[in-house]
Every structure is written in structure tokens, then in C-alpha cells.
N, C-alpha and C. Protein backbone atom coordinates (compact mmCIF):
# COMPACT_ATOMS: atom_id res chain seq x y z
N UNK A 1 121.94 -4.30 64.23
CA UNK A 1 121.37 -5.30 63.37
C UNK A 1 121.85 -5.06 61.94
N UNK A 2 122.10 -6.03 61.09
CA UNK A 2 122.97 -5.77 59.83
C UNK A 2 122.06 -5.96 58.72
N UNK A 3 121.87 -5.88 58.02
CA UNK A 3 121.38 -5.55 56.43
C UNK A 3 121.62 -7.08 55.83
N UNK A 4 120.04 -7.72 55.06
CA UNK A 4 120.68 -8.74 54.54
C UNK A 4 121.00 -7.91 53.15
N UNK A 5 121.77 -8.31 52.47
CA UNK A 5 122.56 -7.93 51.28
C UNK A 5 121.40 -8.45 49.88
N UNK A 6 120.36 -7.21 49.10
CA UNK A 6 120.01 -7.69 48.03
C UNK A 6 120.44 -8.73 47.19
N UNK A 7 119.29 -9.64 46.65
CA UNK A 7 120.46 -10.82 45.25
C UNK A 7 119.96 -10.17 44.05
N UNK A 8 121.37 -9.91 43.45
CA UNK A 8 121.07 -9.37 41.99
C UNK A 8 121.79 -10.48 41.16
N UNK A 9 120.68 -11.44 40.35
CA UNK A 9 121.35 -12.52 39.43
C UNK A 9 122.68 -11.92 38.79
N UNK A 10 123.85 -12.68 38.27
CA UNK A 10 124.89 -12.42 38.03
C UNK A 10 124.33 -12.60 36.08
N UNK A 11 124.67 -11.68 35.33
CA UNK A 11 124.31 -11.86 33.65
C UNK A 11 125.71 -11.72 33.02
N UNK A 12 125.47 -13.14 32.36
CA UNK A 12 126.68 -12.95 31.29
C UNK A 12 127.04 -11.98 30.45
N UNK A 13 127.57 -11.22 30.17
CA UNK A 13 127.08 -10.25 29.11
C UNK A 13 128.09 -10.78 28.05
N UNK A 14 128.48 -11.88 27.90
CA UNK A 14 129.31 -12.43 26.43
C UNK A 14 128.18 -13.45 25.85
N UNK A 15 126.89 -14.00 26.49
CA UNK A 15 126.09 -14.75 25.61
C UNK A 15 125.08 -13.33 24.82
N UNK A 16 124.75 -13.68 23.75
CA UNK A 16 124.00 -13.00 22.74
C UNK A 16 122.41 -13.78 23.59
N UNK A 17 121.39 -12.58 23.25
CA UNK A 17 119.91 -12.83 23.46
C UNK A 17 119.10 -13.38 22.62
N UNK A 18 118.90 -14.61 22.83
CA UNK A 18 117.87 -15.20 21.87
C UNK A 18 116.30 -14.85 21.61
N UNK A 19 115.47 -14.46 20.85
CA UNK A 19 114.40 -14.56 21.12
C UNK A 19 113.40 -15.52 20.11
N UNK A 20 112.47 -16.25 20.82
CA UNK A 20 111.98 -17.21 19.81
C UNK A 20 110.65 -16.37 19.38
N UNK A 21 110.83 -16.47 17.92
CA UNK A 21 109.66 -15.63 16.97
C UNK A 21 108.69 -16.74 16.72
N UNK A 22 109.00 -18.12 16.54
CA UNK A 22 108.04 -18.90 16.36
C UNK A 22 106.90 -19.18 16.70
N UNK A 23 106.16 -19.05 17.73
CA UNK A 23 105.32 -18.73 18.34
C UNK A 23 104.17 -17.72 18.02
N UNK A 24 104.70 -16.63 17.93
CA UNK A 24 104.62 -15.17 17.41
C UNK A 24 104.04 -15.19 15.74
N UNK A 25 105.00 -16.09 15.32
CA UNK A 25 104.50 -15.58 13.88
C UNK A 25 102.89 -16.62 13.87
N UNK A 26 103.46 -17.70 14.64
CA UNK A 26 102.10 -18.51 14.28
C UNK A 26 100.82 -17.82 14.86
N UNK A 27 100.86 -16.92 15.62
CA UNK A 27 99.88 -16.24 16.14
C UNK A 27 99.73 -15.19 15.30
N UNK A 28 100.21 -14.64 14.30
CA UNK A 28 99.74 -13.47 13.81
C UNK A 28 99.16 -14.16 12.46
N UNK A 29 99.79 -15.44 11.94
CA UNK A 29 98.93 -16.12 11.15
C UNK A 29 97.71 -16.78 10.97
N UNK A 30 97.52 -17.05 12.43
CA UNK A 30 96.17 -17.13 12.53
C UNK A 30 95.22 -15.87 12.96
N UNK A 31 95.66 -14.69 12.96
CA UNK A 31 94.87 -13.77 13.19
C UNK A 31 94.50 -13.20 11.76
N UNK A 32 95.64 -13.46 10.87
CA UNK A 32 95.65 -13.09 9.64
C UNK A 32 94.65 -13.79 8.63
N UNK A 33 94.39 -15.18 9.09
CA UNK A 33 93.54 -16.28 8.37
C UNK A 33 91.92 -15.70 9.50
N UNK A 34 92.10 -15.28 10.19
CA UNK A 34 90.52 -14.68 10.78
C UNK A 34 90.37 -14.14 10.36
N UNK A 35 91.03 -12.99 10.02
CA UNK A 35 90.86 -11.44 9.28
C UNK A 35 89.75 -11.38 8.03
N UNK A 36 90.99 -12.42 7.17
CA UNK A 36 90.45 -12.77 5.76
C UNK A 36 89.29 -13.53 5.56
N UNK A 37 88.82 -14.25 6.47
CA UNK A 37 87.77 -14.99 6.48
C UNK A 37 86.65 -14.22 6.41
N UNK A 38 86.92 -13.06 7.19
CA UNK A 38 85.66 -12.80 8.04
C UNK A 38 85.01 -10.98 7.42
N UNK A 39 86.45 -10.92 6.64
CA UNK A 39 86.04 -9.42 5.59
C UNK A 39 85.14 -9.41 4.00
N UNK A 40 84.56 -9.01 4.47
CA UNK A 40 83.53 -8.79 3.00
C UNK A 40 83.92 -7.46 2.39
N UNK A 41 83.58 -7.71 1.20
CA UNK A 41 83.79 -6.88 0.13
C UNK A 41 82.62 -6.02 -0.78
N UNK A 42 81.78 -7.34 -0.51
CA UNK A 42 80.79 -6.70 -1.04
C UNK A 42 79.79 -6.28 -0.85
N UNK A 43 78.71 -5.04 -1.33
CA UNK A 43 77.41 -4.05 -0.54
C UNK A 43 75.97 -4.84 -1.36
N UNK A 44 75.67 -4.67 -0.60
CA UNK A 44 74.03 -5.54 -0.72
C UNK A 44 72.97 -4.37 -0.71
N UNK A 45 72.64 -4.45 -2.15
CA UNK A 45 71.64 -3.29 -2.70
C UNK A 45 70.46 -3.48 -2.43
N UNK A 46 69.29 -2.94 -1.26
CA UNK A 46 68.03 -3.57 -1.47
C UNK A 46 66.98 -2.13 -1.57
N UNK A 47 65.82 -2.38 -2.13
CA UNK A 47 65.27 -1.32 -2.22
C UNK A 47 63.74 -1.67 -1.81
N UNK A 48 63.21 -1.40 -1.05
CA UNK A 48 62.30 -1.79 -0.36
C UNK A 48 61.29 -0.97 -0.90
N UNK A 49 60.68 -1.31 -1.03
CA UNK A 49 58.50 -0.75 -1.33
C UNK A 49 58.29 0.88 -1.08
N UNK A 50 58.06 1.69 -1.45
CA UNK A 50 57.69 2.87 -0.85
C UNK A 50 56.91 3.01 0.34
N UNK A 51 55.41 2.23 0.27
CA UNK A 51 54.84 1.74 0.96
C UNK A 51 54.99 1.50 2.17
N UNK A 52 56.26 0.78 2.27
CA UNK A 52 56.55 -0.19 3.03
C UNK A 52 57.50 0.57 4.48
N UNK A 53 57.00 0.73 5.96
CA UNK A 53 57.57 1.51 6.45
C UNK A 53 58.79 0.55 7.47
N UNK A 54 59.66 0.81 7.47
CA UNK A 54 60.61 -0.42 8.18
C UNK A 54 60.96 -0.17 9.26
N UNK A 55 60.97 -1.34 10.39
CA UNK A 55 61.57 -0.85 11.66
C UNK A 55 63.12 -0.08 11.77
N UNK A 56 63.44 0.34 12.78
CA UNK A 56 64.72 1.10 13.05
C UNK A 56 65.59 0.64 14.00
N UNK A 57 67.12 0.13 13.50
CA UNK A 57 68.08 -0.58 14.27
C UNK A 57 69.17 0.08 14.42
N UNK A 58 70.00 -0.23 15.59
CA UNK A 58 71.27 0.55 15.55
C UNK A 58 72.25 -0.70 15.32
N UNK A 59 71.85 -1.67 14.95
CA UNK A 59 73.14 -3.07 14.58
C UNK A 59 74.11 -2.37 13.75
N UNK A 60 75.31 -2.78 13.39
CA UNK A 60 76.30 -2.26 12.63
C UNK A 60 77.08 -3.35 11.93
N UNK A 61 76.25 -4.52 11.82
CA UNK A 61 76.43 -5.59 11.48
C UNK A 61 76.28 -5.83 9.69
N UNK A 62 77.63 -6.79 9.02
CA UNK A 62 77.54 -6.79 7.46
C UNK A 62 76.70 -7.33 7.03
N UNK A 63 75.99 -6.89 5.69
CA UNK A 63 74.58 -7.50 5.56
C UNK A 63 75.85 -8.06 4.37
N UNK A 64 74.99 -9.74 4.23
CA UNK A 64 75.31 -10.44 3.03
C UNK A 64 74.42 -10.95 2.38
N UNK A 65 74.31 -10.97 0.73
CA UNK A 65 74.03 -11.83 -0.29
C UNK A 65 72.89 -12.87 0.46
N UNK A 66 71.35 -12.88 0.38
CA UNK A 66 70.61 -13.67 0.14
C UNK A 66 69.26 -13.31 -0.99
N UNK A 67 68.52 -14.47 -0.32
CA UNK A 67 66.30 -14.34 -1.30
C UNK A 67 66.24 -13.52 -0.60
N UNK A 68 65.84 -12.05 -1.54
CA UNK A 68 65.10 -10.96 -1.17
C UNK A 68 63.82 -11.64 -0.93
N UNK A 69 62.86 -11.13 0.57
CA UNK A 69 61.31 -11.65 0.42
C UNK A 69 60.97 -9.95 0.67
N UNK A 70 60.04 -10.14 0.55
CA UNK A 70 58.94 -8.55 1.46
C UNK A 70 58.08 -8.86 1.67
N UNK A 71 57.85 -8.28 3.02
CA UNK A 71 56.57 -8.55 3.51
C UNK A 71 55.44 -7.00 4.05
N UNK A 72 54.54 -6.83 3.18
CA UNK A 72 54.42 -6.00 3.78
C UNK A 72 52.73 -5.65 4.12
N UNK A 73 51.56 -5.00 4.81
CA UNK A 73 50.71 -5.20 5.01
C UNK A 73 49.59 -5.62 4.54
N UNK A 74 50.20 -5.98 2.96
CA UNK A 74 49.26 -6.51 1.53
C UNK A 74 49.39 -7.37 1.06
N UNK A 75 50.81 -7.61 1.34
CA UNK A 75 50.83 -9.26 0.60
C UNK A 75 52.32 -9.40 1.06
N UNK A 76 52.52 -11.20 0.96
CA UNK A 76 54.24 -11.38 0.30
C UNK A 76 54.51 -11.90 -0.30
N UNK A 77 56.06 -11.23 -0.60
CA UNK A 77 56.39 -11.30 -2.33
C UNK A 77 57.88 -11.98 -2.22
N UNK A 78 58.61 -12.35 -3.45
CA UNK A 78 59.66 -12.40 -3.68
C UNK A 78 60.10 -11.93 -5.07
N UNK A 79 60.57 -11.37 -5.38
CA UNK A 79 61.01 -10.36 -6.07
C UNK A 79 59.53 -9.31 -6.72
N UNK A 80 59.28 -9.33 -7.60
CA UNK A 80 57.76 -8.81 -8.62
C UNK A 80 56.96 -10.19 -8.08
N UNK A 81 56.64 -11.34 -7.81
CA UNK A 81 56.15 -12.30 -7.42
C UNK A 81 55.24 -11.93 -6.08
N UNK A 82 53.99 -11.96 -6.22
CA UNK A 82 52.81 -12.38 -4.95
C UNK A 82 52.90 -13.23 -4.82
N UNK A 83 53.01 -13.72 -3.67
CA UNK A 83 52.75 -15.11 -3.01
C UNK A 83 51.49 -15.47 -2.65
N UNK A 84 51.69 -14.58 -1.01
CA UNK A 84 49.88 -14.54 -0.54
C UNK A 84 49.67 -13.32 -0.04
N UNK A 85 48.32 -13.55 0.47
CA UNK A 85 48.30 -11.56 0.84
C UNK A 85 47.83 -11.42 2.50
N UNK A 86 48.20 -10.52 2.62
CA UNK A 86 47.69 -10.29 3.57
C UNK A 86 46.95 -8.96 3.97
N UNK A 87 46.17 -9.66 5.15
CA UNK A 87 45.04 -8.46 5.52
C UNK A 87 45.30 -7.39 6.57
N UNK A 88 46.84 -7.31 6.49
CA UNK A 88 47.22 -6.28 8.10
C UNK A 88 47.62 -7.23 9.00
N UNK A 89 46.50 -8.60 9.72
CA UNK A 89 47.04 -9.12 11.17
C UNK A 89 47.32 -10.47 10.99
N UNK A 90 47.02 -10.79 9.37
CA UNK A 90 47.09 -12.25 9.08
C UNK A 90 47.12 -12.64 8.12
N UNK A 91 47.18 -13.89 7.75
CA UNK A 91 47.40 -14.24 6.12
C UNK A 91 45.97 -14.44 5.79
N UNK A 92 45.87 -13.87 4.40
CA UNK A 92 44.17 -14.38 3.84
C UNK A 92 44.04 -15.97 4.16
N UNK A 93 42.97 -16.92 4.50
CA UNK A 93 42.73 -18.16 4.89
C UNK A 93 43.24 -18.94 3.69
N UNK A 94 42.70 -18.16 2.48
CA UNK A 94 43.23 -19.34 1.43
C UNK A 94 44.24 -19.30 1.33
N UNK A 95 45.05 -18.37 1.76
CA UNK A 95 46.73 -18.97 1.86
C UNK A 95 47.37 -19.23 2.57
N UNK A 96 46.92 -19.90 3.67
CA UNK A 96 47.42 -21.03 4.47
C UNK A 96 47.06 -22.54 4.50
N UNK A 97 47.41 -22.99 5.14
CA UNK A 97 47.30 -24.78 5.28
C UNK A 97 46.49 -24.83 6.20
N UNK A 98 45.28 -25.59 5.36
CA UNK A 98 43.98 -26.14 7.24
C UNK A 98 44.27 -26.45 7.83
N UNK A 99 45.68 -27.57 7.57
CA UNK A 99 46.30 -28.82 8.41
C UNK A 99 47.29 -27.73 9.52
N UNK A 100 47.55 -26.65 8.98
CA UNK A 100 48.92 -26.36 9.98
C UNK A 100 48.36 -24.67 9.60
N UNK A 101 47.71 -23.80 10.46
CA UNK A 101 47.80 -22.41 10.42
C UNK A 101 48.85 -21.57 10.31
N UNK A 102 50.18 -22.33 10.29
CA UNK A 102 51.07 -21.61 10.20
C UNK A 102 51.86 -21.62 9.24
N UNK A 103 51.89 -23.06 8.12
CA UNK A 103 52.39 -23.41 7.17
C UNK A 103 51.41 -22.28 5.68
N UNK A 104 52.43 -21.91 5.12
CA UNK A 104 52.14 -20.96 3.88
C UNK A 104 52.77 -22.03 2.43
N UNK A 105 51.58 -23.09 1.60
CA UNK A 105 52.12 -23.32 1.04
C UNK A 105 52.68 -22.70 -0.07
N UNK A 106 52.14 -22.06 -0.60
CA UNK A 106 52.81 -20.99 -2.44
C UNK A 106 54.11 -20.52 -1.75
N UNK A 107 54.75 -20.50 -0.60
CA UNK A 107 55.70 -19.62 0.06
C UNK A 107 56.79 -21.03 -0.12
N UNK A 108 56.22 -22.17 0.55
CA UNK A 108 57.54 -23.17 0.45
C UNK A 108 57.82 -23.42 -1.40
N UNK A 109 56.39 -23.79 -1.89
CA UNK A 109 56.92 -24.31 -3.21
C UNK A 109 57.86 -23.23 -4.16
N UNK A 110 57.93 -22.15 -3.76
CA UNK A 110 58.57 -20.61 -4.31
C UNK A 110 60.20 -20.81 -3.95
N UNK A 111 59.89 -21.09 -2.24
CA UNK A 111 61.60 -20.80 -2.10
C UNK A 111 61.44 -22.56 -2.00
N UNK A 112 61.21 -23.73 -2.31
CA UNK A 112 62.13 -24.78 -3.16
C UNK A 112 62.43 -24.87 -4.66
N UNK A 113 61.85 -23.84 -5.31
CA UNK A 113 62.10 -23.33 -6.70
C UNK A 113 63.60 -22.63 -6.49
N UNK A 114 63.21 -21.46 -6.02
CA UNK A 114 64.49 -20.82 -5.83
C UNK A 114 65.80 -21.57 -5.30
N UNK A 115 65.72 -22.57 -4.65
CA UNK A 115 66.94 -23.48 -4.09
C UNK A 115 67.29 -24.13 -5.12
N UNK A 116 65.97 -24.40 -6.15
CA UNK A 116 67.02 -25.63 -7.23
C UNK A 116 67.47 -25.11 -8.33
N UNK A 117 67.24 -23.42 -8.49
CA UNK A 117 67.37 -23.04 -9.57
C UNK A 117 68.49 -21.96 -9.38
N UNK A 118 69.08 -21.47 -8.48
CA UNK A 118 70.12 -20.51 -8.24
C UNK A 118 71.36 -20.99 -7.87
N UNK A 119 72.36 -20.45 -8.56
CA UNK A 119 73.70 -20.65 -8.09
C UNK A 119 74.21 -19.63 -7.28
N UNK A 120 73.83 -18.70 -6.49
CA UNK A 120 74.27 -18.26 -5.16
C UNK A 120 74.33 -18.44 -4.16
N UNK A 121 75.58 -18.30 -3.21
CA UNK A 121 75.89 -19.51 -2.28
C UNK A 121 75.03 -19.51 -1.18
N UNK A 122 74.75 -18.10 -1.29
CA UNK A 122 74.05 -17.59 0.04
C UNK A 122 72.58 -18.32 0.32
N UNK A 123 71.99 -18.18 -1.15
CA UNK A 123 70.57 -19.22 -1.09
C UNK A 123 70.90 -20.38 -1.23
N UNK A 124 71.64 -20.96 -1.79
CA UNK A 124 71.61 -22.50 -1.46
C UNK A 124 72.10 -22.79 -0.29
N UNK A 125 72.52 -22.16 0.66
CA UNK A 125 72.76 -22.06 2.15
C UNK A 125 71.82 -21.87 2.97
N UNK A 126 70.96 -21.13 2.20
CA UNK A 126 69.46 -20.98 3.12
C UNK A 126 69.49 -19.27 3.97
N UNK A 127 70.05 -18.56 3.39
CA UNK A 127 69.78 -17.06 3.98
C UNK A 127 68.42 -16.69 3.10
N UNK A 128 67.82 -16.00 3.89
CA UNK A 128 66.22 -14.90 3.66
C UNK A 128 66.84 -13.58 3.82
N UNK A 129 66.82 -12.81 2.94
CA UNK A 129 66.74 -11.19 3.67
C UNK A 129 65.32 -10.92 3.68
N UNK A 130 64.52 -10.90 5.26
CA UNK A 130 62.81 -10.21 5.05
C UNK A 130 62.83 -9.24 5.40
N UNK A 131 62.64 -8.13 4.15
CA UNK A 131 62.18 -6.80 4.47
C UNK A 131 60.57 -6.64 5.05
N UNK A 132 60.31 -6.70 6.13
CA UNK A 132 58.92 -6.71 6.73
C UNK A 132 58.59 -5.28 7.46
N UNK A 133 57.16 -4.83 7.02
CA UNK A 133 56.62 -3.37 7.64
C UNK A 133 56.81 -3.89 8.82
N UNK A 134 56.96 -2.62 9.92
CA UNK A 134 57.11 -2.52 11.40
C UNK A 134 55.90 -2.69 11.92
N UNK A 135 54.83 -2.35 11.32
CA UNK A 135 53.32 -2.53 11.92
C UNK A 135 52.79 -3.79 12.10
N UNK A 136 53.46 -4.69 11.32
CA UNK A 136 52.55 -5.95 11.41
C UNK A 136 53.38 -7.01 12.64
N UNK A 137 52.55 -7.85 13.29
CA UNK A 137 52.23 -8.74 14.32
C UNK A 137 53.52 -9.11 13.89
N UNK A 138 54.09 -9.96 15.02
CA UNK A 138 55.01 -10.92 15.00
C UNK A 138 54.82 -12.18 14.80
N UNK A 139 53.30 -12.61 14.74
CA UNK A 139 52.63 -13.49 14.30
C UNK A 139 52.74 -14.50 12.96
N UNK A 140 52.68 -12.84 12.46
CA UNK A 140 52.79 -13.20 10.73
C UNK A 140 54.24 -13.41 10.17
N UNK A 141 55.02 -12.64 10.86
CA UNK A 141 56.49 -12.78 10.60
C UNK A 141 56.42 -14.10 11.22
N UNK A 142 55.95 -14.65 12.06
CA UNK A 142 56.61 -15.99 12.73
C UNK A 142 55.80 -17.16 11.94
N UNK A 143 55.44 -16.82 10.66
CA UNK A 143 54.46 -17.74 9.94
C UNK A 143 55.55 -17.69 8.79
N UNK A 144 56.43 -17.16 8.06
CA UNK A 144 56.87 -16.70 7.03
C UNK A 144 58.60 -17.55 7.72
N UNK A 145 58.61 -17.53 8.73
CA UNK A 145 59.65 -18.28 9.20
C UNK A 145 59.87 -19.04 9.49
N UNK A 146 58.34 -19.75 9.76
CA UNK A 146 58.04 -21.17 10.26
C UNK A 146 58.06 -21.91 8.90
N UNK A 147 57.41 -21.18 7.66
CA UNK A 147 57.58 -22.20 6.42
C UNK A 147 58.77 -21.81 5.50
N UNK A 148 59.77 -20.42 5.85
CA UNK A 148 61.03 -21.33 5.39
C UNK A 148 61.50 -21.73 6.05
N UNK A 149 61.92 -22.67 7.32
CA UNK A 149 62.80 -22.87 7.52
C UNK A 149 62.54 -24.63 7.06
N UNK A 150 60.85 -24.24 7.18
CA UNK A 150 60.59 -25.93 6.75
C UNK A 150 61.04 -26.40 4.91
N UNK A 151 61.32 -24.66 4.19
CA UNK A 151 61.90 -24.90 3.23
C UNK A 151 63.01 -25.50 2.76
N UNK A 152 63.79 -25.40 4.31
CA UNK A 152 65.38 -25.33 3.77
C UNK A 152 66.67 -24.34 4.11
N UNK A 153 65.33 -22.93 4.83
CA UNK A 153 66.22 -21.22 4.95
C UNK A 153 66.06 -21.12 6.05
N UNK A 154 66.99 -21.91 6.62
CA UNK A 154 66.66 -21.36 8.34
C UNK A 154 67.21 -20.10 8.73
N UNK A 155 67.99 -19.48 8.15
CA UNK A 155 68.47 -17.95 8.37
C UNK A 155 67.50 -17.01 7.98
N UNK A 156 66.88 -16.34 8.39
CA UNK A 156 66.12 -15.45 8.03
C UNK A 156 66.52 -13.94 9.10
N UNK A 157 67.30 -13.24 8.36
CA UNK A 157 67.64 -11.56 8.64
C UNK A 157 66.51 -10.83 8.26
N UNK A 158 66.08 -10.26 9.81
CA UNK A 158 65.20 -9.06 9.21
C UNK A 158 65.98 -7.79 8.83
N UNK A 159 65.82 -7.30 7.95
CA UNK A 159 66.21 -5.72 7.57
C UNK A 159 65.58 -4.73 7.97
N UNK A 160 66.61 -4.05 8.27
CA UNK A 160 66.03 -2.33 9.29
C UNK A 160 66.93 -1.52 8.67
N UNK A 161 66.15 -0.36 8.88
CA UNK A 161 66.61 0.55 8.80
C UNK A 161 67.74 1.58 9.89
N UNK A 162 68.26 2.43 9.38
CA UNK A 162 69.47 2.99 10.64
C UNK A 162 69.31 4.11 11.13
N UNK A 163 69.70 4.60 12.21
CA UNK A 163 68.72 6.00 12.60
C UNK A 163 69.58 6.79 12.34
């Protein structure tokens, strides 16, 4: 029985090898326009309450430029500013809305102040950084989020700490 005979394509070796870069470069240009988009430069200084004990995250995620709030088992604030206070599991009554238990008004009229009066992009975009104690309900955090977002700040980053 006989051997069929391998096919080895026949190669010119007098044509030169073309290779098309076009392709190529457009792909590294758009990796290059992701890059730049998406690198920050700058560190976001916050200094939280003594008081104030913060949960613990392992995210490794860039914090950016927004309204500092705090929240912490006494009251909330935005910058030196009380808003309303709280008693540990809830907001004092007079600082909420009869109509809506969850609506905090001194909290919206504060951050629609802050929207008409700042030129940072981040708040007129609507980022919150809430530094909130680890002890308190999710309740209350979900009251503080429910009236900004009715502000305008639907981003609201909680801040943690790193282990």
C-alpha cells in the first residue's frame, strides 16, 4: 500500500510580506481613549467624626469628588451644618414629613442649596459621599437616600473604611 504524499503549499519567496497595521493601531487607540477616560488623578480627603465608628470594606475602588454628608448616631450633617438628629434607630419626629416618614425635609432644602450654589461637577451631577456609623439601621440610611435622590443625588457612596 503506498503513502499518500503530504501537501506543502508552494511560497513565493520573491513576494515581500505585507502586514496590515491598520486595524491594530485603531485598536490600541481606542484602548488608549479608555485608559484616559477612566484614570483619576486626584485623592479625596475626608475626615470623618471621631465619634463616628465606620463600617469595614475590602472595595479597591476610586473614590471621587462629591457633598460630604455624615451621618452619625446624633444627628446629620453636611459639612459644620445639623440638619436633623437622630436618636440611634430613627430620625427625631420633627424632622421628618407626616405626609411621607421617609421624606427629611431640612435635608432636601440643604442639598437643593448646594446644587444651585456649587460649581463642582461631581455635585451638580448628583454624587453624596455618606460617611454613616456602622451601628445604625439601614432604615435610616434608606431615609437619607430616599430624600436625596428626590433631591436630585441619586448617587449616594457609602464610605468605609479598609482593613
Amino acid at each position: 500500500m503506498a503513502r499518500r504524499k503530504r501537501y506543502t503549499p508552494e511560497v513565493n519567496k520573491k513576494t515581500a510580506l505585507m502586514v496590515n497595521v491598520t486595524s491594530l493601531t485603531d485598536m490600541f487607540t481606542v484602548i488608549l481613549v479608555f485608559l484616559l477616560q477612566t484614570y483619576n488623578t486626584s485623592e479625596v480627603q475626608l475626615e470623618p467624626p471621631p465619634e463616628l465608628r465606620m463600617p469595614t470594606s475590602q472595595s479597591e475602588g476610586v473614590l471621587t469628588q462629591g457633598l460630604e454628608m455624615t451621618l452619625s448616631k446624633e444627628s446629620l450633617s453636611i459639612g459644620k451644618e445639623v440638619l436633623a438628629q437622630v436618636n440611634g434607630k430613627d430620625f427625631a419626629s420633627g424632622d421628618k414629613d407626616p405626609k411621607d416618614p421617609n421624606f427629611i425635609p431640612a435635608l432636601f432644602k440643604s442639598l437643593e442649596k448646594a446644587s444651585k450654589e456649587t460649581t463642582v461637577k461631581a455635585v451638580k451631577d448628583g454624587q453624596i459621599l455618606l460617611i454613616a456609623d456602622r451601628e445604625l439601621p439601614y432604615a435610616v440610611i434608606k431615609k437619607v437616600m430616599y430624600t436625596a435622590s428626590m433631591a436630585g443625588f441619586p448617587q449616594v457612596k457609602l464610605i468605609t473604611t479598609s482593613q
